[in-house]
N, C-alpha and C. Protein backbone atom coordinates (compact mmCIF):
# COMPACT_ATOMS: atom_id res chain seq x y z
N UNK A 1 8.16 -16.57 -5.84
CA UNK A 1 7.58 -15.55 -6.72
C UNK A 1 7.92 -14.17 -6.18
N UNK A 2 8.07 -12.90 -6.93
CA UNK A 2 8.30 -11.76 -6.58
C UNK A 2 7.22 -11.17 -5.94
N UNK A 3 6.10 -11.60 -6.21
CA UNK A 3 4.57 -11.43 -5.55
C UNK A 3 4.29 -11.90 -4.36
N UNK A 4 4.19 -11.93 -2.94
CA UNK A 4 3.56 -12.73 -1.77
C UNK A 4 2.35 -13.28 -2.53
N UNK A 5 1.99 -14.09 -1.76
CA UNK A 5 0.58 -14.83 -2.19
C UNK A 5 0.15 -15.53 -3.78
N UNK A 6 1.40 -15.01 -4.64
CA UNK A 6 1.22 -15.75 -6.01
C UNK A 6 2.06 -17.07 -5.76
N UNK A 7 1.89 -18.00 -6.15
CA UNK A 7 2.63 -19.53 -6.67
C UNK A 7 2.83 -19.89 -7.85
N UNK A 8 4.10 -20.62 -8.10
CA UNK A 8 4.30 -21.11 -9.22
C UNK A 8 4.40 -22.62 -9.14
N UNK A 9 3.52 -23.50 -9.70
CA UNK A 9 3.86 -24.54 -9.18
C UNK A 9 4.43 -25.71 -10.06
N UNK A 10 4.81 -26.66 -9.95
CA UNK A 10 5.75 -27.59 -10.96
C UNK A 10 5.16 -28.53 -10.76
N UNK A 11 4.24 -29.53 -11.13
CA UNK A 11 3.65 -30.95 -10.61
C UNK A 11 5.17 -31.70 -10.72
N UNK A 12 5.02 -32.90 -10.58
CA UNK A 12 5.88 -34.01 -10.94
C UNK A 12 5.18 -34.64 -12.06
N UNK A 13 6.18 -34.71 -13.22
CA UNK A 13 5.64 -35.18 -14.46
C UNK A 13 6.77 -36.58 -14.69
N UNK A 14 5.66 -37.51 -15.06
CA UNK A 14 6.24 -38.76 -15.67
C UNK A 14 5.87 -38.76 -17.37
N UNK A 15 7.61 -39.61 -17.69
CA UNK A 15 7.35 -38.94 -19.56
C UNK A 15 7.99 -40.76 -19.20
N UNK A 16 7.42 -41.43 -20.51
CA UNK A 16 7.94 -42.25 -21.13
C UNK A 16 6.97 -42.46 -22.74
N UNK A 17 7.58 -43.58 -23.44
CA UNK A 17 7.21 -43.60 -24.67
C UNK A 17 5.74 -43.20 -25.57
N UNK A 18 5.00 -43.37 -24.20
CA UNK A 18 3.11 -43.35 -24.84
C UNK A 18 3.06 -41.61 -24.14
N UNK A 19 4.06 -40.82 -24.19
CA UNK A 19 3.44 -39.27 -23.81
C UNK A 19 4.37 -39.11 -22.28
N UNK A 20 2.93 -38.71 -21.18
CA UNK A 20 3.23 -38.01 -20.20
C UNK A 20 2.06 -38.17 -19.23
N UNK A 21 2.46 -38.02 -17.78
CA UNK A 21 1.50 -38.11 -17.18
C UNK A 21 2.18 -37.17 -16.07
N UNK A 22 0.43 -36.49 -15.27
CA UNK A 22 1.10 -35.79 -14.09
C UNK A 22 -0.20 -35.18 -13.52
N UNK A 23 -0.20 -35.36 -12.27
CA UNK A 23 -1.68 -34.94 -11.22
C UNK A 23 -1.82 -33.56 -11.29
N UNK A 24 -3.12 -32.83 -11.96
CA UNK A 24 -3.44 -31.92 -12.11
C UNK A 24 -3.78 -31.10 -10.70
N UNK A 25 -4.27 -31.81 -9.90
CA UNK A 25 -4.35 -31.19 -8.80
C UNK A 25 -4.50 -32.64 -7.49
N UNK A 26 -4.05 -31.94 -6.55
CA UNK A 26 -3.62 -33.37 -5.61
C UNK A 26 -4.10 -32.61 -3.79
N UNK A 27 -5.06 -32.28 -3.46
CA UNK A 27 -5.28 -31.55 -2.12
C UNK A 27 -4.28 -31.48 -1.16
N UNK A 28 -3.59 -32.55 -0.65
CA UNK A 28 -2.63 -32.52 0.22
C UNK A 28 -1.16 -31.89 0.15
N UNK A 29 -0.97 -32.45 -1.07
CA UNK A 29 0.24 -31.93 -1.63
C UNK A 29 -0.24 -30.27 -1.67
N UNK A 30 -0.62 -29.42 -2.72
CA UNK A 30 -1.04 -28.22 -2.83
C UNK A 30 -1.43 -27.52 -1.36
N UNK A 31 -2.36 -28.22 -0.19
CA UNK A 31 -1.97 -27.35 1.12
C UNK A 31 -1.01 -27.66 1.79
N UNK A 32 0.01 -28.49 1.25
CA UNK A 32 1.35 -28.07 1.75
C UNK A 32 2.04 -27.22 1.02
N UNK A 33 1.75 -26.54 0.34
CA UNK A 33 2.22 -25.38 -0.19
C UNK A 33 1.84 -24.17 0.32
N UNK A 34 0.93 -24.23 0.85
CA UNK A 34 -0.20 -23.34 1.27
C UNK A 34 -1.29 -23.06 0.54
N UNK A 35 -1.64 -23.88 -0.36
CA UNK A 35 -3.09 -23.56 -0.90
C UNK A 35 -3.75 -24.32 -0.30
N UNK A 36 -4.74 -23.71 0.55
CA UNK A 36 -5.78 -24.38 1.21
C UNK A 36 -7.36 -23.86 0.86
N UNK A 37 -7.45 -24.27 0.13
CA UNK A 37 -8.74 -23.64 -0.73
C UNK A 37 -9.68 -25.27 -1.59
N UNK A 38 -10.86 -24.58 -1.05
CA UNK A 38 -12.04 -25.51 -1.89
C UNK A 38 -12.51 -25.03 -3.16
N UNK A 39 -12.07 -25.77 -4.24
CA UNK A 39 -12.32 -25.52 -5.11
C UNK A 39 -13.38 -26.06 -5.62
N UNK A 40 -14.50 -25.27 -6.99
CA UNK A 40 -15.98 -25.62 -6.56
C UNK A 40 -16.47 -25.49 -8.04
N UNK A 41 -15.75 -24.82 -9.03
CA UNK A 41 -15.90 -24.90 -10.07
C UNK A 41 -14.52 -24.67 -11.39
N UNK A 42 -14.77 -25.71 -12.10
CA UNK A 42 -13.48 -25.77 -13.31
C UNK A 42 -14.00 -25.14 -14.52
N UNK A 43 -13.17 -24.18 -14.81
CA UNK A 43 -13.33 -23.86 -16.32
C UNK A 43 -12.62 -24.03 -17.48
N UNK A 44 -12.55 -23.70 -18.56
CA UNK A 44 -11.96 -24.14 -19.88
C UNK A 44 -11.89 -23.14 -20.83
N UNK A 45 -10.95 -22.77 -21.59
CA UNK A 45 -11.58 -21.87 -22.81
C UNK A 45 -10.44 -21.84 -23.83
N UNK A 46 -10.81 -21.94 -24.82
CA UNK A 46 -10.13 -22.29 -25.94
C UNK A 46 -10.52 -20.65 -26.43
N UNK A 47 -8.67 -20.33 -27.20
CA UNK A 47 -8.54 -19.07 -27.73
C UNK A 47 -7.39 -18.61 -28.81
N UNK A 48 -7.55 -18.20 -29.72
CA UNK A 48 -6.56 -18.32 -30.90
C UNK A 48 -5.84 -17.18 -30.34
N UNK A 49 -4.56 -17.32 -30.99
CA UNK A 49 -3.19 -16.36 -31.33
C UNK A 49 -3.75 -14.68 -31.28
N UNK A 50 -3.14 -14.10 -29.74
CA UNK A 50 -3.40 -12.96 -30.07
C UNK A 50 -5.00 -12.38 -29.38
N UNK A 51 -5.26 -13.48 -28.68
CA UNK A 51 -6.32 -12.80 -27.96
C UNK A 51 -5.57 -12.42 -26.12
N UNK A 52 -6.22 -11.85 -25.42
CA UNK A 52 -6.08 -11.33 -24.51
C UNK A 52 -7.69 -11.43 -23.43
N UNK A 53 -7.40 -12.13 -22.73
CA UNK A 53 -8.76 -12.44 -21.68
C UNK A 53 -8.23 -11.89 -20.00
N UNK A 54 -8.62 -10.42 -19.59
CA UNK A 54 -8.59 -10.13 -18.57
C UNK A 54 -8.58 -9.10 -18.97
N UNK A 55 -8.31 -8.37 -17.84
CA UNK A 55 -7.78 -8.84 -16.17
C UNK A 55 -8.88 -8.71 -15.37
N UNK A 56 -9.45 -9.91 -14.91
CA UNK A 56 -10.71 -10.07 -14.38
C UNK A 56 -10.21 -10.55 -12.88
N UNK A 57 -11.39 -10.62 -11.75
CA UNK A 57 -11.69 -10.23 -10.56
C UNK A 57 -12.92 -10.48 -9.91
N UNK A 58 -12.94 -11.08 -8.76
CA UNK A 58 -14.34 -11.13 -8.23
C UNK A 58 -14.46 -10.23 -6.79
N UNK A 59 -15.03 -9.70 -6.58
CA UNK A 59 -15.49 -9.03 -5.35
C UNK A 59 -16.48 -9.66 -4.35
N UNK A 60 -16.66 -9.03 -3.06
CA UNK A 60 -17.49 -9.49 -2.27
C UNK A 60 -17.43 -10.71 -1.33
N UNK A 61 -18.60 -11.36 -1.21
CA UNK A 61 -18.50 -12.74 -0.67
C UNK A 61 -17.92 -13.92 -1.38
N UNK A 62 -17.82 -13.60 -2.55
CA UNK A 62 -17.19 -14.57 -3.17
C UNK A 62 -15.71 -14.22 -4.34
N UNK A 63 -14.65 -13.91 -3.54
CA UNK A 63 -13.47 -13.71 -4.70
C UNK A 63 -13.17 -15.06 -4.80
N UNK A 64 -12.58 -14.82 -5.79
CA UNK A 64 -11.90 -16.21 -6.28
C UNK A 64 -10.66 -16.08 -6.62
N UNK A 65 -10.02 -17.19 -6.04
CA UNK A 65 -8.78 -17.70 -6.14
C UNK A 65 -9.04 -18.82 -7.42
N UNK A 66 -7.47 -18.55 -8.21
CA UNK A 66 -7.99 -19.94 -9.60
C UNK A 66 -6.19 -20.28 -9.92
N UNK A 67 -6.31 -21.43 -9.65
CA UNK A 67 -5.17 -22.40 -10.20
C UNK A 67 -5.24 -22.69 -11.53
N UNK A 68 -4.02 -21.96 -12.32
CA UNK A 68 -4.30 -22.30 -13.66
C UNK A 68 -3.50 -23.17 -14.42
N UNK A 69 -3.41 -23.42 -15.59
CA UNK A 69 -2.59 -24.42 -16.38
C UNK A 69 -2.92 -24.37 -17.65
N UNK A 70 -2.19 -24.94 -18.97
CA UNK A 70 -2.44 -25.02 -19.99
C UNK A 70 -2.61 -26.07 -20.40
N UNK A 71 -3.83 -26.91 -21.54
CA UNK A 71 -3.46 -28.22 -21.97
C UNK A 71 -3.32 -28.37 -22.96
N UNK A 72 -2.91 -27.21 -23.81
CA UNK A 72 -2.43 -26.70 -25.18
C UNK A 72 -2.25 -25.24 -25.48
N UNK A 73 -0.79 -25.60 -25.99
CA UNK A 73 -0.11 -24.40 -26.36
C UNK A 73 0.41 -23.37 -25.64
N UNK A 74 0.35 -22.18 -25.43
CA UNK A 74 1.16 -21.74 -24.93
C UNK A 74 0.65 -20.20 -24.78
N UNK A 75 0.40 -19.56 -23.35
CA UNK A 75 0.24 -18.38 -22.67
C UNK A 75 1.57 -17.69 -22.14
N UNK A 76 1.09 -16.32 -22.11
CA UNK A 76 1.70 -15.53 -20.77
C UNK A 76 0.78 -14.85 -19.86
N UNK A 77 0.91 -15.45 -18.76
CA UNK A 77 -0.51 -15.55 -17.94
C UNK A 77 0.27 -14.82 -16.38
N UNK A 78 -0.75 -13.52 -16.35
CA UNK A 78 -0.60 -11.81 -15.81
C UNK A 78 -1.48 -12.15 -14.31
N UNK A 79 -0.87 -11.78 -13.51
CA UNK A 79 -1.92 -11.55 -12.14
C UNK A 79 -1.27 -10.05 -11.56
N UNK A 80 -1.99 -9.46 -11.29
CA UNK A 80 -1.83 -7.79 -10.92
C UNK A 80 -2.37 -7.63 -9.04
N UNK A 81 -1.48 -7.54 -8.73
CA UNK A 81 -1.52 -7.23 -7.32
C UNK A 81 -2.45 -6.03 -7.30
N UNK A 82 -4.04 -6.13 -6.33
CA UNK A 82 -4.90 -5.10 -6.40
C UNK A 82 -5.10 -4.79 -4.61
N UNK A 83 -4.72 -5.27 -3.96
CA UNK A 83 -4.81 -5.36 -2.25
C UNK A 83 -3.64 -4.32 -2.14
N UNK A 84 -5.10 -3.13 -1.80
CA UNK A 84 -4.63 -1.87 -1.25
C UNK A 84 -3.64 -1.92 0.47
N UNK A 85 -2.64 -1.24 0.10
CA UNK A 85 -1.79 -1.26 1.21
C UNK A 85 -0.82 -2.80 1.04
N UNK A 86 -0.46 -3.23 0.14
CA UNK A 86 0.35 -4.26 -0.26
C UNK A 86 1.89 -3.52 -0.79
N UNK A 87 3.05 -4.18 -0.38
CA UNK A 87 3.60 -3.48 -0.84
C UNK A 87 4.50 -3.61 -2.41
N UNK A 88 3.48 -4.51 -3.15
CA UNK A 88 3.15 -4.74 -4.24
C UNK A 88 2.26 -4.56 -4.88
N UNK A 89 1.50 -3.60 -4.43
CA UNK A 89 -0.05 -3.30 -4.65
C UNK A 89 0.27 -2.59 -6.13
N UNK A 90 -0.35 -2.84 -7.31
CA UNK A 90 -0.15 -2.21 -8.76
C UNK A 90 0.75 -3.15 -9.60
N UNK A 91 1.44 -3.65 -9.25
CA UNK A 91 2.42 -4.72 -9.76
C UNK A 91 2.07 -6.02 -10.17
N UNK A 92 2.69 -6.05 -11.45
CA UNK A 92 2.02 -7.94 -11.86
C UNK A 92 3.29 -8.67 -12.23
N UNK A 93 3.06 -9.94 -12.12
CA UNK A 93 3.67 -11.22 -13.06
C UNK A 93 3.47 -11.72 -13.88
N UNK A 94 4.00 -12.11 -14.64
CA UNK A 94 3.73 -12.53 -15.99
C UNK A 94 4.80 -13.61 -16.30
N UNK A 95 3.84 -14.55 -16.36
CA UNK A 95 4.61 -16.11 -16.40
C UNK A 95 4.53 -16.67 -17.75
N UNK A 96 5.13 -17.17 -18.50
CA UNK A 96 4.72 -17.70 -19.78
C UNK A 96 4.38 -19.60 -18.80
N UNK A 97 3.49 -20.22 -19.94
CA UNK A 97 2.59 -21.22 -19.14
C UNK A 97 2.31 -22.28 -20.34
N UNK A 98 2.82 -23.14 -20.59
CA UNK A 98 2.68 -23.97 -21.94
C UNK A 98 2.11 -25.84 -21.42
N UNK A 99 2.12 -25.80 -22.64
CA UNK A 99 1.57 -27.34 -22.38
C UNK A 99 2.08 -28.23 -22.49
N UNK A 100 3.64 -27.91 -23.00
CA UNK A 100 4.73 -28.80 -23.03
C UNK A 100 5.60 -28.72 -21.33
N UNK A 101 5.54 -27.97 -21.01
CA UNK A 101 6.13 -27.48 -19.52
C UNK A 101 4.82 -27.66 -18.53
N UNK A 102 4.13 -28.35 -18.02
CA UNK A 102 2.72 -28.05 -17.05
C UNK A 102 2.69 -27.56 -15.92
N UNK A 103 3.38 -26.17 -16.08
CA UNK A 103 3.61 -25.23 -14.71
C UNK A 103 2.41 -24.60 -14.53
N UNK A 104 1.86 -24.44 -13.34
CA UNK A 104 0.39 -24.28 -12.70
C UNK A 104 1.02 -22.73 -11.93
N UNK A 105 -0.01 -21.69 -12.05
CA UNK A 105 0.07 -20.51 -11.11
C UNK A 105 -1.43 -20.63 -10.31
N UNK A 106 -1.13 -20.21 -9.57
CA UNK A 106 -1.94 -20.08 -8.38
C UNK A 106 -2.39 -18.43 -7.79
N UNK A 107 -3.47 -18.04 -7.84
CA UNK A 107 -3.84 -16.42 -8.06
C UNK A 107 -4.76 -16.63 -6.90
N UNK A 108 -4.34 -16.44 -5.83
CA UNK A 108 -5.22 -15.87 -4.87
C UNK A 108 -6.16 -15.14 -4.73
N UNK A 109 -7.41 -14.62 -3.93
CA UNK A 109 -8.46 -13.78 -3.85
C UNK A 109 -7.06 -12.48 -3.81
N UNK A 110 -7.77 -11.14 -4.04
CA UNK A 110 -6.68 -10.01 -4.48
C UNK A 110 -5.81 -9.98 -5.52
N UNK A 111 -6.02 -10.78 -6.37
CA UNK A 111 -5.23 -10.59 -7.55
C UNK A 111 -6.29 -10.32 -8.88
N UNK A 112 -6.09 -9.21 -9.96
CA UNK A 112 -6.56 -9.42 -11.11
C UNK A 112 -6.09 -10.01 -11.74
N UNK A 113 -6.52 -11.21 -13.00
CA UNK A 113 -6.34 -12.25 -13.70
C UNK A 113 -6.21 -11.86 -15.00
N UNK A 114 -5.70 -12.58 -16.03
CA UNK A 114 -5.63 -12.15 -17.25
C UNK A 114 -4.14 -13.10 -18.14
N UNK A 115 -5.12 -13.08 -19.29
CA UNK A 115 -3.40 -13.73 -20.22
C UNK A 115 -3.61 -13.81 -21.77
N UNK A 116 -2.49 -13.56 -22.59
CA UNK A 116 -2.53 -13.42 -23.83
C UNK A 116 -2.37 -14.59 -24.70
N UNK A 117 -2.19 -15.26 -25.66
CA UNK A 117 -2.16 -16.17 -26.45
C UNK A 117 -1.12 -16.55 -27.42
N UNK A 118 -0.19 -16.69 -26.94
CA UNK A 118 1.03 -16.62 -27.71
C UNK A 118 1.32 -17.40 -28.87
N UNK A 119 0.75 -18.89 -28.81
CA UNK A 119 0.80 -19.70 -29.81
C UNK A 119 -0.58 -19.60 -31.03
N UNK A 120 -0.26 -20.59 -31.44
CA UNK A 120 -1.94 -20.44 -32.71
C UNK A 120 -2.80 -21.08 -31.65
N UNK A 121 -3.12 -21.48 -31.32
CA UNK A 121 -4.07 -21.42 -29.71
C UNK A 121 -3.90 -21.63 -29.42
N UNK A 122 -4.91 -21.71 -28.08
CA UNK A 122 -4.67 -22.23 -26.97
C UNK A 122 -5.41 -22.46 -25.85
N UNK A 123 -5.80 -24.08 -25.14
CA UNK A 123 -6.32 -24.19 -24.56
C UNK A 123 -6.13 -23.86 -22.96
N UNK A 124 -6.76 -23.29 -21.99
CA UNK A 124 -6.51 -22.97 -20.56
C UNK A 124 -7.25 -23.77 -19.63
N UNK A 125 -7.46 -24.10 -18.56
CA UNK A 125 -8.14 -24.92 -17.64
C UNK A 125 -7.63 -24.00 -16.01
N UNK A 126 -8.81 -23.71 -15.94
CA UNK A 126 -8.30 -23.09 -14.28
C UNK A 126 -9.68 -23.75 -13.26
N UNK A 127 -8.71 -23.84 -12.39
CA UNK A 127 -9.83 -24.29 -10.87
C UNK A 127 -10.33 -23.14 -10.32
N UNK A 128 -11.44 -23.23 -10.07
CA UNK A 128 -11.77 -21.58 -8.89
C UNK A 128 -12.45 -21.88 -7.60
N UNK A 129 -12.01 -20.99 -6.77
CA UNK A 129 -12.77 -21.55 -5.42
C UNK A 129 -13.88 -21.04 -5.17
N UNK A 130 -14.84 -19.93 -5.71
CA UNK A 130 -15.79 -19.66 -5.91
C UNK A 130 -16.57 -19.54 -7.14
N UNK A 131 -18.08 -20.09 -7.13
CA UNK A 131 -18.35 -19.99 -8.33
C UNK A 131 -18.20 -18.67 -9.40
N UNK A 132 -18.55 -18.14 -10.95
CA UNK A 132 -18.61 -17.31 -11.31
C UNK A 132 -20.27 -16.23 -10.88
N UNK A 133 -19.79 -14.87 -10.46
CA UNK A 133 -21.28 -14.35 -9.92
C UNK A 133 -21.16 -13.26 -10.88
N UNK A 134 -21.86 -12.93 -12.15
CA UNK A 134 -21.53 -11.82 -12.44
C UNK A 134 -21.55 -10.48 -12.44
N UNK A 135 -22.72 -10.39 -11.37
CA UNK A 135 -22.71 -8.76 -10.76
C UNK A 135 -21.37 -8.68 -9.85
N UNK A 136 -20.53 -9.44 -9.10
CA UNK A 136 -19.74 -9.22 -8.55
C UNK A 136 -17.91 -9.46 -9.19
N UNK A 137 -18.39 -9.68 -10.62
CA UNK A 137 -17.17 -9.63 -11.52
C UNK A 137 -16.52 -8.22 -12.14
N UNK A 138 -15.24 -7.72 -11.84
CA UNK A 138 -14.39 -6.33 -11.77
C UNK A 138 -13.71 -6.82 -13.11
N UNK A 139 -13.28 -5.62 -13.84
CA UNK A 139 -12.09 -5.79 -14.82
C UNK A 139 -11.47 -4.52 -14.51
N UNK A 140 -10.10 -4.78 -15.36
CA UNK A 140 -9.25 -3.59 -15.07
C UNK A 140 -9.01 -3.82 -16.71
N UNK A 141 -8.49 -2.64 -17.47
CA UNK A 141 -8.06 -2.38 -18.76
C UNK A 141 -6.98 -2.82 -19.27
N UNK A 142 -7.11 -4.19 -20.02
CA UNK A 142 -5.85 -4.45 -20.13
C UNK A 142 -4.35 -3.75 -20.57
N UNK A 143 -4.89 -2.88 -21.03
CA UNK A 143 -3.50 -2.19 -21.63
C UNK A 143 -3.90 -0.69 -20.73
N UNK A 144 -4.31 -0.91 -19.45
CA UNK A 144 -3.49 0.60 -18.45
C UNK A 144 -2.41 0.98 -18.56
N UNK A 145 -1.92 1.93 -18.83
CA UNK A 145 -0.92 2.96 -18.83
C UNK A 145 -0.13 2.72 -17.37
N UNK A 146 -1.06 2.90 -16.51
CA UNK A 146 -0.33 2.70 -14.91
C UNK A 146 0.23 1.03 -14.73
N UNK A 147 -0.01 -0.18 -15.54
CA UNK A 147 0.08 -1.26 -14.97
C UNK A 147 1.43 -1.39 -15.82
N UNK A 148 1.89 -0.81 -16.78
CA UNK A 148 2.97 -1.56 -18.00
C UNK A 148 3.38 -3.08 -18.44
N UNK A 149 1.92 -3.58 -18.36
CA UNK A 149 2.08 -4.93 -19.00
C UNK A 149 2.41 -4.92 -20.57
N UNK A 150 3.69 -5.92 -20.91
CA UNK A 150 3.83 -6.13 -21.82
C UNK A 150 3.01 -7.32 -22.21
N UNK A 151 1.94 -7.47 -22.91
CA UNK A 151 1.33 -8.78 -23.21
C UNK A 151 1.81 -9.66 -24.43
N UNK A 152 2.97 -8.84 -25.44
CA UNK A 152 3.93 -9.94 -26.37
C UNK A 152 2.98 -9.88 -27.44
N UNK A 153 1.50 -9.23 -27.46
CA UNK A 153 0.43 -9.59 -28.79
C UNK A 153 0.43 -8.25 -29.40
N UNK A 154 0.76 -7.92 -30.41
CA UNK A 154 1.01 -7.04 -31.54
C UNK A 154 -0.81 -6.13 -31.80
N UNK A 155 -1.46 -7.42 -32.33
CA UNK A 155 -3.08 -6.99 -32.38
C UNK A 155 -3.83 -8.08 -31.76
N UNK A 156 -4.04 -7.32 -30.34
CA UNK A 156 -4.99 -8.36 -29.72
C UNK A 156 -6.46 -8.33 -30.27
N UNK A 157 -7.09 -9.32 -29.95
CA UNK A 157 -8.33 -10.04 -29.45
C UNK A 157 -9.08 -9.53 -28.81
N UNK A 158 -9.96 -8.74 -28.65
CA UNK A 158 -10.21 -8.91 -27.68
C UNK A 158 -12.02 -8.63 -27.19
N UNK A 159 -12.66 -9.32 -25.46
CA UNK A 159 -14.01 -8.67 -26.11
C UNK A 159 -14.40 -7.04 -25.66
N UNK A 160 -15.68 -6.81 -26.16
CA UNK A 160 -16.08 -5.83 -25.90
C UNK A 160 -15.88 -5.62 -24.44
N UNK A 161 -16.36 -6.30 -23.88
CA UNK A 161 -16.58 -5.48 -21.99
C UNK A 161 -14.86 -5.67 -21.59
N UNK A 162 -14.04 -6.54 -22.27
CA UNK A 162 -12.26 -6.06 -21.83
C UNK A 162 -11.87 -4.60 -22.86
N UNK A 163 -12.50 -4.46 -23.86
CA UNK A 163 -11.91 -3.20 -24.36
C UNK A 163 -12.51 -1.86 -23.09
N UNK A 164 -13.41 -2.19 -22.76
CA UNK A 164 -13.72 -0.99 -22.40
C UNK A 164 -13.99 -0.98 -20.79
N UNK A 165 -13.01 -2.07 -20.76
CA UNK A 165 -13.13 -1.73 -18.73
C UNK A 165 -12.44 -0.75 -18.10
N UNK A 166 -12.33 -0.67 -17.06
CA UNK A 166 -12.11 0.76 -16.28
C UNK A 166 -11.15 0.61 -16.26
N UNK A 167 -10.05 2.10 -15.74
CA UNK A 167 -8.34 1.96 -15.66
C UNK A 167 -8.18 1.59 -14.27
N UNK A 168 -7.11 1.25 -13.78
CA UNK A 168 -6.76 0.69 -12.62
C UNK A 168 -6.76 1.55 -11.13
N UNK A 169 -6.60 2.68 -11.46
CA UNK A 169 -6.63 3.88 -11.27
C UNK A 169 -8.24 4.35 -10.22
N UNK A 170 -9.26 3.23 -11.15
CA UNK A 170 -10.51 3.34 -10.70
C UNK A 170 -10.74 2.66 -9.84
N UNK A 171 -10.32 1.36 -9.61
CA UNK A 171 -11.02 0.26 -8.83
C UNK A 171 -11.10 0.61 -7.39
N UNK A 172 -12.08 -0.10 -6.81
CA UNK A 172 -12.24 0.53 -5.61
C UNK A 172 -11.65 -0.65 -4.43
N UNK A 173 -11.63 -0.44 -3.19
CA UNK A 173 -10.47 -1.16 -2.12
C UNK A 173 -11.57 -2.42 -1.80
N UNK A 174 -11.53 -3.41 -2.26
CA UNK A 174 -12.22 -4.04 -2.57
C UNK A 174 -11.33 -5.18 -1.37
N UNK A 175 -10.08 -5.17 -1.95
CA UNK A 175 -9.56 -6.14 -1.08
C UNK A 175 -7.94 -4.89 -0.56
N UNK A 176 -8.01 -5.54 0.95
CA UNK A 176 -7.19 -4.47 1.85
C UNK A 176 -6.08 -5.78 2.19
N UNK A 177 -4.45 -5.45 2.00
CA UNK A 177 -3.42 -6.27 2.59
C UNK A 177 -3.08 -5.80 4.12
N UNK A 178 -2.84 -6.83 4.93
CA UNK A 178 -3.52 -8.32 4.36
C UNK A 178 -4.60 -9.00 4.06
N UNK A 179 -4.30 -9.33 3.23
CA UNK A 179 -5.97 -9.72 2.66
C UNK A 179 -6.50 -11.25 3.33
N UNK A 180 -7.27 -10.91 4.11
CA UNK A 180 -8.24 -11.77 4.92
C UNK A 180 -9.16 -13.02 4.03
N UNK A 181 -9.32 -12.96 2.95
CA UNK A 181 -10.05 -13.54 1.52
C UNK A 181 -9.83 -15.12 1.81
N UNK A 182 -11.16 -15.29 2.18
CA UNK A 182 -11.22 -16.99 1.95
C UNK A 182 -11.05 -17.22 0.82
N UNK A 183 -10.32 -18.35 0.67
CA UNK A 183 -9.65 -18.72 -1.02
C UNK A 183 -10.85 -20.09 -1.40
């Protein structure tokens, strides 16, 4: 990845006549990659064409790191380097992430999260290593001026507290590179 600390990961997928099969997540394998993280809660969220969910963040004692994937349809799914003194610090990736391809990214503590909806929906599934706390949940604006994400959605989606989160510009050093962040 052009990012330190982001992953892209490829399971091994078996295809024959009845579909497809392939281990969503496998502990050993994944901390030989270097993800060594306890993961403690799974989420889900189903979202039509054209929405946009981020760029979200946890602070404090509990950031979260989240392994993501699609099990329908098709994203481009954004992590924004926020670990002040990185020398990627402001910079994101943007992976397209489908459910025909089951490529998994991996977003470490220090990254803001976020992804748009490219198909007529679409389902997401991410692992996190800390639960959700929401006094200690950050957003950044998805469409900052300083970040130049192209998100590919014409008229997004989107909710109230992502229209009107802070510019990037604002956030405070929440996480310092190298970032020390139990995953």
């Amino acid at each position: 990845m052009e990012i330190e600390g982001l992953l892209l990961i490829r399971p091994d997928v078996y295809h024959d006549a009845r579909g497809l099969f392939f281990e969503q997540f496998h502990q050993a394998k994944y901390a030989g990659l270097g993800i060594v993280a306890n993961f403690v809660q799974d989420n889900c969220s189903y979202s039509r064409r054209g929405t946009i969910r981020g760029l979200h963040y946890q602070v404090g004692d509990r950031p979260q790191g989240k392994l993501v994937m699609v099990l329908h349809g098709k994203i481009l799914d954004v992590a924004v380097d926020i670990r002040f003194g990185s020398p990627t610090f402001g910079q994101h990736v943007a992976i397209e992430l489908t459910s025909e391809d089951p490529l998994q990214l991996w977003v470490p503590p220090g990254f803001a999260h976020g992804f748009s909806v490219l198909s007529q929906e679409a389902v997401v599934s991410y692992k996190c290593t800390s639960p959700y706390c929401g006094n200690l949940e950050r957003s950044i604006r998805f469409n900052d001026p300083d970040l130049h994400i192209d998100w590919r959605v014409t008229e997004p989606i989107l909710s109230e507290r992502d229209t009107g989160a802070p510019l990037f510009s604002t956030i405070s050093q929440d996480f310092i590179y190298p970032c020390e962040c139990r995953a």
